[in-house]
Protein backbone atom coordinates (compact mmCIF):
# COMPACT_ATOMS: atom_id res chain seq x y z
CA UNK A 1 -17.60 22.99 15.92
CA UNK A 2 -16.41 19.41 17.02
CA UNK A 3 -18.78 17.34 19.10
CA UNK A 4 -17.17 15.08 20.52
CA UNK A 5 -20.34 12.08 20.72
CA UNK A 6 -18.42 9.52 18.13
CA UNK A 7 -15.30 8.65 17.72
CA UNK A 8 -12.13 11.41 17.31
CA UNK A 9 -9.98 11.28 14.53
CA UNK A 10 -6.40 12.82 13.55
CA UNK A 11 -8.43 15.28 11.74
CA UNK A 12 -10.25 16.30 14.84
CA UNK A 13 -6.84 16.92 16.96
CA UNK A 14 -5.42 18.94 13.99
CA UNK A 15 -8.08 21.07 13.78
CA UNK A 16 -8.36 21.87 16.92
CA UNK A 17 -4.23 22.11 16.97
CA UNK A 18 -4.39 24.58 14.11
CA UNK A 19 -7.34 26.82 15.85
CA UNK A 20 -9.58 25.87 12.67
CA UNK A 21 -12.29 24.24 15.42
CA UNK A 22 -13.67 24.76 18.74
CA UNK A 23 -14.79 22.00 20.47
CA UNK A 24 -17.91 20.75 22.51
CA UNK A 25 -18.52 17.75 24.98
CA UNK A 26 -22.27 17.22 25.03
CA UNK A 27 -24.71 16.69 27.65
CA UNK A 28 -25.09 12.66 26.97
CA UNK A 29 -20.91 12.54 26.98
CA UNK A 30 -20.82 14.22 29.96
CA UNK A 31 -23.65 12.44 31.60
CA UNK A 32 -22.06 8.86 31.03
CA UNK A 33 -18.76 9.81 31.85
CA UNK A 34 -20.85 11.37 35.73
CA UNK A 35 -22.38 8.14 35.79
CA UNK A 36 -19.12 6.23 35.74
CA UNK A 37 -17.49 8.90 38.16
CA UNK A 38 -19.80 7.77 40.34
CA UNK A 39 -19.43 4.00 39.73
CA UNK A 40 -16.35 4.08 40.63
CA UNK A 41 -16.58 5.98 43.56
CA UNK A 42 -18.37 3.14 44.96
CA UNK A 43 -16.19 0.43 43.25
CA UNK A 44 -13.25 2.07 45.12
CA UNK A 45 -14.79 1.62 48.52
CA UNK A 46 -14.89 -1.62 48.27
CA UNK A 47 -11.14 -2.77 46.42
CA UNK A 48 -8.23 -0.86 46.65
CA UNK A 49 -7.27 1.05 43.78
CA UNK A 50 -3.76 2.07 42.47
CA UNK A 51 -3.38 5.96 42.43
CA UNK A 52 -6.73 6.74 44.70
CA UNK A 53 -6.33 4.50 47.84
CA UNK A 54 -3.22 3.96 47.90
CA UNK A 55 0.19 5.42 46.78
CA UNK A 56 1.85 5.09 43.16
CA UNK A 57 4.96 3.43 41.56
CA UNK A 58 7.37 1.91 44.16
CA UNK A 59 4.88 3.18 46.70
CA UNK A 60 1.81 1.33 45.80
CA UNK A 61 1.65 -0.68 48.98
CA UNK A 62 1.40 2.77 51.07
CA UNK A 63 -2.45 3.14 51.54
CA UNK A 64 -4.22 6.42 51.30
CA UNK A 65 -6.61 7.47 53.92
CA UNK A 66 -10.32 8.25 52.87
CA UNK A 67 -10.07 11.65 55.00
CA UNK A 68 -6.93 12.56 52.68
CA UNK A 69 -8.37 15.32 50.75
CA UNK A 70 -4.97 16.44 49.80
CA UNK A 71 -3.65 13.84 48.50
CA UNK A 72 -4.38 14.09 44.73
CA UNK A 73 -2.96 17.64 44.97
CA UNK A 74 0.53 16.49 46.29
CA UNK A 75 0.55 13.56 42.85
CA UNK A 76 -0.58 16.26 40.65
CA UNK A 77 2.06 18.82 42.08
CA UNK A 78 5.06 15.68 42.31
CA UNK A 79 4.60 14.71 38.99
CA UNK A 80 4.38 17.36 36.92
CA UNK A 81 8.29 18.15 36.70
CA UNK A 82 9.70 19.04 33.34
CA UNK A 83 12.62 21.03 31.89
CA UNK A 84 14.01 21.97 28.59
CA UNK A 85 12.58 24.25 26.25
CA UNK A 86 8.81 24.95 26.17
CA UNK A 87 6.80 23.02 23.26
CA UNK A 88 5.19 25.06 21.21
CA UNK A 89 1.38 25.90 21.58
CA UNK A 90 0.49 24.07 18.41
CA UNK A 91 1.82 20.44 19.72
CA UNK A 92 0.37 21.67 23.27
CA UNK A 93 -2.77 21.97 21.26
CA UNK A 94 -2.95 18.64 19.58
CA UNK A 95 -2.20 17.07 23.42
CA UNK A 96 -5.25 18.63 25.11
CA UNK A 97 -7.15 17.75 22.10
CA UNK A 98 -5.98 13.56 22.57
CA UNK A 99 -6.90 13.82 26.26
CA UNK A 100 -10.38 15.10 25.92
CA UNK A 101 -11.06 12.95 22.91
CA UNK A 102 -10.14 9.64 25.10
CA UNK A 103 -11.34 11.22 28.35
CA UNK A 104 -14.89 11.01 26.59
CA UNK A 105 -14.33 7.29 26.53
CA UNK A 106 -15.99 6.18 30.15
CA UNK A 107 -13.55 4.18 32.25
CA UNK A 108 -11.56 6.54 33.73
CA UNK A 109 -14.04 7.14 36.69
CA UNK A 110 -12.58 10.94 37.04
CA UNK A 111 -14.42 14.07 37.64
CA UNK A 112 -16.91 14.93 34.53
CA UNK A 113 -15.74 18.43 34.98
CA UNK A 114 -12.53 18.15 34.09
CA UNK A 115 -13.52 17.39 30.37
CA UNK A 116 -15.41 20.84 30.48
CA UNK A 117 -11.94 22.39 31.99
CA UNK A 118 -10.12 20.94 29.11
CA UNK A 119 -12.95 22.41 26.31
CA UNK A 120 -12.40 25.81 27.70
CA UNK A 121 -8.81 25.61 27.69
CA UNK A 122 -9.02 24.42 23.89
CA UNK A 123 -11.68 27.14 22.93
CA UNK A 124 -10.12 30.05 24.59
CA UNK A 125 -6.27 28.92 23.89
CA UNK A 126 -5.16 29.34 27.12
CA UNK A 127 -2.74 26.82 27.68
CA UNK A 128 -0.52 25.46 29.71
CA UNK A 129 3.34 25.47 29.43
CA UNK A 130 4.54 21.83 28.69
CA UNK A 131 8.55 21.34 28.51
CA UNK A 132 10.73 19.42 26.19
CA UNK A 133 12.40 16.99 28.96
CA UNK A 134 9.65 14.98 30.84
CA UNK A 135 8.36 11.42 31.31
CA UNK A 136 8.83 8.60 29.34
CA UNK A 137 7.06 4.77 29.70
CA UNK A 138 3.75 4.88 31.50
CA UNK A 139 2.78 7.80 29.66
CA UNK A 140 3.06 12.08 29.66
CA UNK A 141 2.77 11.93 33.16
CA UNK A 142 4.52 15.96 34.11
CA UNK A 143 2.68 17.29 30.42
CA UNK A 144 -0.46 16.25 31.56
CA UNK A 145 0.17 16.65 35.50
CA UNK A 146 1.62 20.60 34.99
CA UNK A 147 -1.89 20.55 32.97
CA UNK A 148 -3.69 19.67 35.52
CA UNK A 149 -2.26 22.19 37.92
CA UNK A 150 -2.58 24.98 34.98
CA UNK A 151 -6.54 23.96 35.13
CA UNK A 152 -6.98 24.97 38.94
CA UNK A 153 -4.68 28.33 38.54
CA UNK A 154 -1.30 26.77 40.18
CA UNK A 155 0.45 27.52 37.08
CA UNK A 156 -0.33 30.54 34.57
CA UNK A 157 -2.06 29.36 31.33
CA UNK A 158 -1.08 31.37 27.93
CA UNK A 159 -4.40 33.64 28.36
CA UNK A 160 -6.61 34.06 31.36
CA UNK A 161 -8.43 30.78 32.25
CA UNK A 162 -11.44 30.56 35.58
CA UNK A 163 -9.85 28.18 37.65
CA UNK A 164 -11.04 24.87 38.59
CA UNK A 165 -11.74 23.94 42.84
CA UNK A 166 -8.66 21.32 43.63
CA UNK A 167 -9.03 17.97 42.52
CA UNK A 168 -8.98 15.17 44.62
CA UNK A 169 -7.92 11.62 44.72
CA UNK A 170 -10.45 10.33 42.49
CA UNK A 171 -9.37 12.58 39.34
CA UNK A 172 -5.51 13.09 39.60
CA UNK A 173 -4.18 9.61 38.55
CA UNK A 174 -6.85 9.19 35.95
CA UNK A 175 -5.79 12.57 34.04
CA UNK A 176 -2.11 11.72 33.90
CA UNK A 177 -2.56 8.44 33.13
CA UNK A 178 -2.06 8.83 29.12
CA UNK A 179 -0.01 9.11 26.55
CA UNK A 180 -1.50 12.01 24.75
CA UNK A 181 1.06 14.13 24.52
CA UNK A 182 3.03 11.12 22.35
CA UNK A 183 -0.07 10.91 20.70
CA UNK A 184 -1.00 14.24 19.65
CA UNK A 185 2.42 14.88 18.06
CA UNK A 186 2.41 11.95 16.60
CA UNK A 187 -1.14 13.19 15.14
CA UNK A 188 0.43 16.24 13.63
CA UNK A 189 3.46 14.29 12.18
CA UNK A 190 1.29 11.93 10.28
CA UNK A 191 -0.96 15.01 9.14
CA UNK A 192 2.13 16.59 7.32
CA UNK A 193 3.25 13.36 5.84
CA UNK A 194 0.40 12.59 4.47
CA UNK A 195 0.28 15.48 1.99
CA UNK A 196 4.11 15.40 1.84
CA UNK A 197 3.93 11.48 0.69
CA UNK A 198 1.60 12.88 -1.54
CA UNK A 199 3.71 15.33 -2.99
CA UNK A 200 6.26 13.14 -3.31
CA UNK A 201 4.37 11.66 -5.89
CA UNK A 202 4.09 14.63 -8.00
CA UNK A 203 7.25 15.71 -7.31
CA UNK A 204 8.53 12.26 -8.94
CA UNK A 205 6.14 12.35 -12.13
CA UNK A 206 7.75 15.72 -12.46
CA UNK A 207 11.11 14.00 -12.75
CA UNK A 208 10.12 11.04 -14.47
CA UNK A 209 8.77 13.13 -17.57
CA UNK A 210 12.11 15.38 -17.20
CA UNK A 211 14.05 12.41 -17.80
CA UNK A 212 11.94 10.70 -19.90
CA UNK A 213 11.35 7.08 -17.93
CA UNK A 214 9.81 4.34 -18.98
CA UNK A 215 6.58 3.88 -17.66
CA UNK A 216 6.39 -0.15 -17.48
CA UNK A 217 7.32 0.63 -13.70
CA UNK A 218 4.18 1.46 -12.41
CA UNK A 219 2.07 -0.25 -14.98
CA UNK A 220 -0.28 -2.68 -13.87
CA UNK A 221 1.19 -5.41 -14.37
CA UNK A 222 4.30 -4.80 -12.64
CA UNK A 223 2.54 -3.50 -9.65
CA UNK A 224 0.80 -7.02 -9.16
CA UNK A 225 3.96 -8.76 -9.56
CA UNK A 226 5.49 -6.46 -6.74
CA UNK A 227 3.01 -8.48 -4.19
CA UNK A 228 3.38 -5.80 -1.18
CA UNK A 229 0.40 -3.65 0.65
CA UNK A 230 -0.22 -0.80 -1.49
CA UNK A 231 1.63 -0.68 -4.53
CA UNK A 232 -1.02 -1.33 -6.86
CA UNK A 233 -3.29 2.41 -5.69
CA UNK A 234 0.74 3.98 -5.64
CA UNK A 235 0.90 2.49 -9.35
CA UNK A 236 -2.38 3.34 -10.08
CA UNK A 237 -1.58 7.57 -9.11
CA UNK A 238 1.28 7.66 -11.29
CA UNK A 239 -0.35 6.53 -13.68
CA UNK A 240 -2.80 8.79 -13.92
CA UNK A 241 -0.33 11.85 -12.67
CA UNK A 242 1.64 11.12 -16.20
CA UNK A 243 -1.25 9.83 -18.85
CA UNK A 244 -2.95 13.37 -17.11
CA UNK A 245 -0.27 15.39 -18.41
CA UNK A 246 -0.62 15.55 -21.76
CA UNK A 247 1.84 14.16 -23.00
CA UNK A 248 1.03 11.54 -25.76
CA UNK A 249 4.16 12.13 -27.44
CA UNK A 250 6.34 10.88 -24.78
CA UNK A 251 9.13 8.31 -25.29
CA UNK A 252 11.12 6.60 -23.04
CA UNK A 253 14.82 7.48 -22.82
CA UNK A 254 15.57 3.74 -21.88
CA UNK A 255 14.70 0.28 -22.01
CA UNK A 256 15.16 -0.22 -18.10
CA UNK A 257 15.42 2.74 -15.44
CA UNK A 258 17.80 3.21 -12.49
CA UNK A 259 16.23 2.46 -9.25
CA UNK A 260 15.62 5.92 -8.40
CA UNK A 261 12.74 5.94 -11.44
CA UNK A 262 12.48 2.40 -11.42
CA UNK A 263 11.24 1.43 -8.17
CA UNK A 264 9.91 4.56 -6.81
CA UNK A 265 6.05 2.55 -6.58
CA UNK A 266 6.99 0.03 -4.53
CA UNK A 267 9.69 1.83 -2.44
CA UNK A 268 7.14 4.47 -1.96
CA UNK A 269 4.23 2.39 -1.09
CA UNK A 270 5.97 1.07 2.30
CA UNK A 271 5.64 4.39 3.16
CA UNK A 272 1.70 4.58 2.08
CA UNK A 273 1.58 1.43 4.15
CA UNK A 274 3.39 2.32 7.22
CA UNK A 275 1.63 5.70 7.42
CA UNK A 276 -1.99 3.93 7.04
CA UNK A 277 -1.30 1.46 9.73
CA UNK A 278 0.18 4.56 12.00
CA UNK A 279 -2.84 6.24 11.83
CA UNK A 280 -5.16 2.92 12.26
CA UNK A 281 -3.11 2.72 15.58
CA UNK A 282 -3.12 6.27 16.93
CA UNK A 283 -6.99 6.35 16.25
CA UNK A 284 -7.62 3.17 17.78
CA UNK A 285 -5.24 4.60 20.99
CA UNK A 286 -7.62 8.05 20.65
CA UNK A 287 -10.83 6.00 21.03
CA UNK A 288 -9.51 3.53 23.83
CA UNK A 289 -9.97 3.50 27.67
CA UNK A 290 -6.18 2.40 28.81
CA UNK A 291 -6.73 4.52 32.24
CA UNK A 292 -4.63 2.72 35.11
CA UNK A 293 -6.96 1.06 36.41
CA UNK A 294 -9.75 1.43 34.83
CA UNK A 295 -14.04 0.44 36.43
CA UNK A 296 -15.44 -2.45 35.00
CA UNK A 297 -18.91 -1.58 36.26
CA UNK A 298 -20.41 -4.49 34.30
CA UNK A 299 -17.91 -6.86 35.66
CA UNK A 300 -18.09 -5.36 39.24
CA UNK A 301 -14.34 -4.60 39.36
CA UNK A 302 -11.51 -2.08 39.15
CA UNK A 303 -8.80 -3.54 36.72
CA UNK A 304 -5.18 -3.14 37.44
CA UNK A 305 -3.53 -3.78 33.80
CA UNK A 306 -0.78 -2.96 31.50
CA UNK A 307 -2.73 -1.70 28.22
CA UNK A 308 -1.60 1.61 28.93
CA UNK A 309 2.16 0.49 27.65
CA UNK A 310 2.50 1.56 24.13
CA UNK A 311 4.43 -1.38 22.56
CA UNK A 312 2.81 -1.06 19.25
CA UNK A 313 2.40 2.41 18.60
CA UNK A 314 6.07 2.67 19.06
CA UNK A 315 6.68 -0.01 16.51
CA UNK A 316 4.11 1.58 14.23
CA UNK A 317 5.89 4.79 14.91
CA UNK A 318 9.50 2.91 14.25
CA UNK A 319 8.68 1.39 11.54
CA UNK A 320 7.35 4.69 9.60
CA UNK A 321 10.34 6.44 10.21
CA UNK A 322 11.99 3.43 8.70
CA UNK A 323 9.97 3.32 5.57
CA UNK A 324 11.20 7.14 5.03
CA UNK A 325 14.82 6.01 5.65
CA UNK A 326 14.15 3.01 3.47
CA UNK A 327 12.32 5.93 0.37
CA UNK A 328 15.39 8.26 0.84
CA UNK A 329 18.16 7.14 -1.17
CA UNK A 330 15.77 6.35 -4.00
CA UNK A 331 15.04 10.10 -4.39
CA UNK A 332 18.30 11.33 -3.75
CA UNK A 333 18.68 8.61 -7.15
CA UNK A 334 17.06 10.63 -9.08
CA UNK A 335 18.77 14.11 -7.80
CA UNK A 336 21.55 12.56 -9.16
CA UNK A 337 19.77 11.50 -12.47
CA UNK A 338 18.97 15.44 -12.81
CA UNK A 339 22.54 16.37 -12.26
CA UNK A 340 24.13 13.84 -14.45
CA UNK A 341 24.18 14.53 -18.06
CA UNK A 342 23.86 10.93 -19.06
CA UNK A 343 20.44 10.85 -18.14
CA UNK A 344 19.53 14.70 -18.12
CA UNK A 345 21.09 15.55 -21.88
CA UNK A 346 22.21 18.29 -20.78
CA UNK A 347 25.51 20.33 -18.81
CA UNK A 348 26.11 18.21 -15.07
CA UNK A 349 24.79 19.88 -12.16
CA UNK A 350 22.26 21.74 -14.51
CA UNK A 351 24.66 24.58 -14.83
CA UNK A 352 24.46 27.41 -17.00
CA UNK A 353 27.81 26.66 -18.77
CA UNK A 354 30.56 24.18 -19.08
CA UNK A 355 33.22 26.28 -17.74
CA UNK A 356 33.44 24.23 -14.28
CA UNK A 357 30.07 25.63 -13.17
CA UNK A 358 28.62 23.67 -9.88
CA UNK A 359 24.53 24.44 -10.97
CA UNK A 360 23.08 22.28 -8.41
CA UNK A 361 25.72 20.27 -7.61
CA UNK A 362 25.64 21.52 -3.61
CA UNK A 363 21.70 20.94 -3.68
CA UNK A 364 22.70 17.25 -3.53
CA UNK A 365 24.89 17.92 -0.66
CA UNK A 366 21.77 19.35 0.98
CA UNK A 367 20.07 16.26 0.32
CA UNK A 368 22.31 13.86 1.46
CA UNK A 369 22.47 15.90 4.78
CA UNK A 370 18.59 15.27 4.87
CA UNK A 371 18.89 11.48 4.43
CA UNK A 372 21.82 11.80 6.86
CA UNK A 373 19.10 13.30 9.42
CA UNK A 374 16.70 10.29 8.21
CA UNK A 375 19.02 7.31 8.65
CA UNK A 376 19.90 8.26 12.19
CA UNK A 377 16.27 9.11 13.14
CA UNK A 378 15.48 5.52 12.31
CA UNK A 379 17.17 4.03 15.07
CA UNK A 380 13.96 1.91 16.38
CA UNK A 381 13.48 3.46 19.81
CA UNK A 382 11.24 0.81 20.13
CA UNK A 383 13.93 -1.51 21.31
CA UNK A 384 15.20 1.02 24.26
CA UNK A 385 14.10 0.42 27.84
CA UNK A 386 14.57 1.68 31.07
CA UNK A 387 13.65 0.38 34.60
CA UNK A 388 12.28 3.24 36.83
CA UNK A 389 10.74 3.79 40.53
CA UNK A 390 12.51 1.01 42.11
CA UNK A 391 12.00 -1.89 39.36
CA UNK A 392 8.21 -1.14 39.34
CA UNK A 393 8.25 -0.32 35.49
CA UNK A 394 11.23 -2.68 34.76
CA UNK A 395 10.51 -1.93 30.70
CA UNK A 396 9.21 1.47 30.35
CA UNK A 397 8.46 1.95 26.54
CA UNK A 398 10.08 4.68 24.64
CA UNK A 399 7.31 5.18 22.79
CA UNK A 400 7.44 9.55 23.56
CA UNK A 401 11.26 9.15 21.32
CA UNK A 402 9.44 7.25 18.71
CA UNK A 403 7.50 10.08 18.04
CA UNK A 404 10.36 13.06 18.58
CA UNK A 405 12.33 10.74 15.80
CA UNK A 406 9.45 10.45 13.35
CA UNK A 407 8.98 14.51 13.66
CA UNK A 408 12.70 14.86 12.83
CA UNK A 409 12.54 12.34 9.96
CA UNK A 410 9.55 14.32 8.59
CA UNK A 411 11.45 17.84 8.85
CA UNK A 412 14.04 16.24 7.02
CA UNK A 413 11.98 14.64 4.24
CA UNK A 414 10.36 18.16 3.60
CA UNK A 415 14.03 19.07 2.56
CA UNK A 416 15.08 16.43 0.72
CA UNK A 417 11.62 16.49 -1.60
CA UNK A 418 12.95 20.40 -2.25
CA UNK A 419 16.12 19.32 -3.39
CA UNK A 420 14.33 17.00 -6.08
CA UNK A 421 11.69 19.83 -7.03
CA UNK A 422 14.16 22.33 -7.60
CA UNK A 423 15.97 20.20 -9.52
CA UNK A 424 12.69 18.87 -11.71
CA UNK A 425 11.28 22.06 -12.38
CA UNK A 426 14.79 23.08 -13.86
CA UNK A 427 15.00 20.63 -16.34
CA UNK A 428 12.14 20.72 -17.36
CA UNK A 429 12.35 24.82 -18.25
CA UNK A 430 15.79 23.77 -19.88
CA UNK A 431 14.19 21.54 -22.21
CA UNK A 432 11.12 23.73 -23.14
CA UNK A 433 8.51 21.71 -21.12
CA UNK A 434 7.44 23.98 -18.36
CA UNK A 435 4.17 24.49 -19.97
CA UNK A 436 3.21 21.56 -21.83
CA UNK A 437 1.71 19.33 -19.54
CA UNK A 438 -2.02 19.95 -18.25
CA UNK A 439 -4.00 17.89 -15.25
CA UNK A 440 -2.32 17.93 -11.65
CA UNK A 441 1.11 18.06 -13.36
CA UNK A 442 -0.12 21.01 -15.02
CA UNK A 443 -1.08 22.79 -11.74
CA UNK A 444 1.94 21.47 -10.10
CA UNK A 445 3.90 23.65 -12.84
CA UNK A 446 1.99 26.68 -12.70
CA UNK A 447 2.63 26.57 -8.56
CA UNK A 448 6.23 26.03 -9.35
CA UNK A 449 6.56 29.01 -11.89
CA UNK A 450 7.43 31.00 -8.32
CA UNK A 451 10.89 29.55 -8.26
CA UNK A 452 13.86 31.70 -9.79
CA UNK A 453 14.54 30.80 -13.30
CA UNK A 454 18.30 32.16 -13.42
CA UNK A 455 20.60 28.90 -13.68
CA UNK A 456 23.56 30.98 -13.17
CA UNK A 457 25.74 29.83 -10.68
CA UNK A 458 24.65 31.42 -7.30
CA UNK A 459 23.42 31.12 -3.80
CA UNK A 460 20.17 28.36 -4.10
CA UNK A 461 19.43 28.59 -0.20
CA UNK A 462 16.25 30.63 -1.35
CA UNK A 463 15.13 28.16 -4.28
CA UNK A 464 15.39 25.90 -1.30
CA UNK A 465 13.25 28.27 0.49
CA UNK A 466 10.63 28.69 -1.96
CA UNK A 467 10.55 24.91 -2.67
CA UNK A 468 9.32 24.41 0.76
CA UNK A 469 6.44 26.55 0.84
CA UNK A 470 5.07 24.59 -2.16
CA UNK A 471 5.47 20.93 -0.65
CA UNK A 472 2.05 21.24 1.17
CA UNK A 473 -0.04 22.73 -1.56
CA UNK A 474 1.47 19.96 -4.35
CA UNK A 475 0.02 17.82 -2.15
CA UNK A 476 -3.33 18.76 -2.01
CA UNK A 477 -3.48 18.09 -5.73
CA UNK A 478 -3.43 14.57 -5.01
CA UNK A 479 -6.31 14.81 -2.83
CA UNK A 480 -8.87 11.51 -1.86
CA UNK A 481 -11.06 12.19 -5.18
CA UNK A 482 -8.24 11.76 -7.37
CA UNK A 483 -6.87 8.88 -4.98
CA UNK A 484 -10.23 7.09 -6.25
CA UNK A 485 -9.61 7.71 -9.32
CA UNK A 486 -6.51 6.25 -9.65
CA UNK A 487 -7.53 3.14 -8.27
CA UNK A 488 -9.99 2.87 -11.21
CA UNK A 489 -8.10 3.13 -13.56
């Protein structure tokens, strides 16, 4: 069970995405977040307030009459417009989770009851349906509205759910006004990168020791002379992936490596970088109020503001799916190491024979579609804009495409670190080393021992196949205790 009394982290909303949790507001959540309900019932009759006495967007000068108890029902049921193709439940998940987590944060002033309409949707997985096509700049505005209205029965949720009364004024702005459907994808795309950045890093030891590199690249020394955020602990894990292997006896095929070998640690480590800051952000955005407005009880005021624009968790977003563009061509490097028999001593493409064989040659084809997917993904969305209802957001963010791109980017990585495993493990049952090395590499080997062995030449779309279902378990064998470690030594 999650209790949400602290902080929520990315682990929290994948949890709860992947049904592993149920979740629990507590008494002393709930009673702060009454008390501010409450505050700013009385704030707001005394200062107009955007979205509960008067009208939004364009028609924010258009006041809203106390007596209007229909009023937040007509936003709710206006905004939440959506088309496309439904998201599935998992993402849906990881959104609900996002708004409760911040809705625990008081400032919103909305209805405490709400966050105990959003636990029961969570624990009983009855969700709403949330399209593909929807709002973009001030946040998820038709997710979160079509939400709202799947909370009071206006819309069917996945599985029965008791409907809520209808909401009024004083809850229907506050609820929208977030980005957590941006934010709970973006959750579940840094989740998978994680281990897959992780992975990577076997995934390259397993090639480096195939083609015997030299490992002055991620010595020590080299890493301090590289002077960039996190190459030293990326260093530090190769080192102890290949000294953990077993293999004493192993020489270096060449005084100086290619690029793909040769600066894998510091290539790779602006991808450990960007991915630490992206998560730094989205918590920090998790554990915020940015509710338009929000009640300053202490201050006596309701504040009309702007923090709600997501200007740097769209660069933080940009910029990862960058790093991966900037990684890519260095692995699809060494693909080509594998394939070449100047560096692999053995036929090209791996093949069985020298009688025009292609072995793997179309496996980097596959990869080179995958970077192709990459490179355009990295188009910073962060420098689109759009002006919408009547010039009153004349710079809407695009932070919602920063996170569709970075979920593309990471689909595409998955396939390019295949193409390099497959190619890896080959060479290394070629030359006789498949079971020589102990440690993580070791383990890695022994997961691997699933893929075909037959180098003939023939269809590899299921070595492809089987690579994949491995990338998340290889992984996990660079977990946070053996992170440590490598930083020690």
């Amino acid at each position: 069970m999650i209790v949400l009394n602290d902080a929520g982290t990315i682990a929290d909303v994948v949890a709860l995405a992947d049904r592993l949790e149920k979740v629990s507001v507590p008494p002393s959540v709930r009673a702060a977040i009454a008390r501010m309900h409450e505050h700013a019932a009385e704030l707001s009759s005394r200062f107009a307030t955007y979205g509960r006495t008067t009208g939004v967007g364009a028609n924010r000068d258009t006041p809203v009459l106390p007596e209007d108890d229909t009023y937040g029902m007509r936003l709710l049921r206006s905004h939440a417009t959506d088309a496309g193709d439904p998201l599935d439940d998992r993402t849906v998940r990881a959104m609900l989770a996002v708004r409760l987590v911040q809705l625990c944060v008081p400032g919103a002033g909305l209805d405490p009851e709400i966050l105990l309409g959003l636990e029961r949707m969570l624990n009983d997985d009855a969700l709403p349906e949330v399209r593909h096509y929807a709002s973009i700049g001030t946040g998820d505005l038709a997710a979160l509205a079509g939400t709202a209205l799947t909370l009071m029965g206006e819309r069917p949720a996945t599985r029965p759910l008791s409907p809520m009364p209808p909401w009024h004024a004083d809850s229907a702005l506050p609820f929208m006004s977030s980005s957590a459907l941006t934010i709970g994808r973006s959750c579940l795309a840094v989740d998978e990168l994680d281990r897959l950045e992780r992975a990577s890093s076997v995934i390259y030891t397993l090639s480096f020791l195939a083609l015997d590199g030299n490992p002055s690249a991620f010595s020590a020394a080299a890493a301090r002379a590289a002077a960039a955020p996190e190459v030293d602990p990326v260093a530090a894990r190769l080192r102890a992936l290949s000294t953990g292997a077993g293999r004493e006896d192993h020489v270096p095929a060449r005084i100086q490596d290619p690029y793909g070998l040769r600066v894998y640690p510091v290539a790779h480590a602006s991808l450990v970088a960007a991915l630490k800051s992206l998560g730094a952000q989205l918590e920090r955005t998790m554990n915020t109020a940015q509710e338009n407005p929000l009640f300053d009880v202490d201050g006596d005021q309701v504040v009309h503001h702007g923090a709600f624009y997501q200007a740097a968790l769209s660069l933080e977003l940009d910029g990862t799916t960058l790093a991966m563009a900037l990684t890519a061509p260095i692995t699809h490097s060494r693909i080509r190491m594998l394939n070449d028999p100047e560096t692999n001593g053995r036929k090209a493409f791996l093949s069985s024979a020298e009688d025009g064989s292609s072995g793997l040659m179309m496996v980097e084809y596959v990869a080179a579609g995958a970077i192709a997917e990459i490179r355009a993904a990295a188009q910073p969305a962060s420098v689109g804009t759009l002006v919408l209802s009547r010039g009153m957001e004349e710079d809407a963010t695009f932070a919602s495409q920063s996170a569709l791109q970075l979920e593309r980017s990471v689909r595409a990585y998955r396939v390019l670190l295949c193409c390099e495993l497959v190619g890896a493990v080959r060479l290394l049952r070629q030359r006789g080393l498949h079971e020589s090395f102990t440690g993580v590499v070791g383990e890695a080997m022994s997961l691997a021992a699933v893929l075909p062995r037959d180098d003939q030449d023939r269809d590899l779309r299921g070595d492809l196949a089987t690579a994949e279902t491995l990338l998340d378990d290889l992984g996990r064998l660079v977990g946070d205790t053996e992170y440590h470690e490598a930083r020690v030594l």
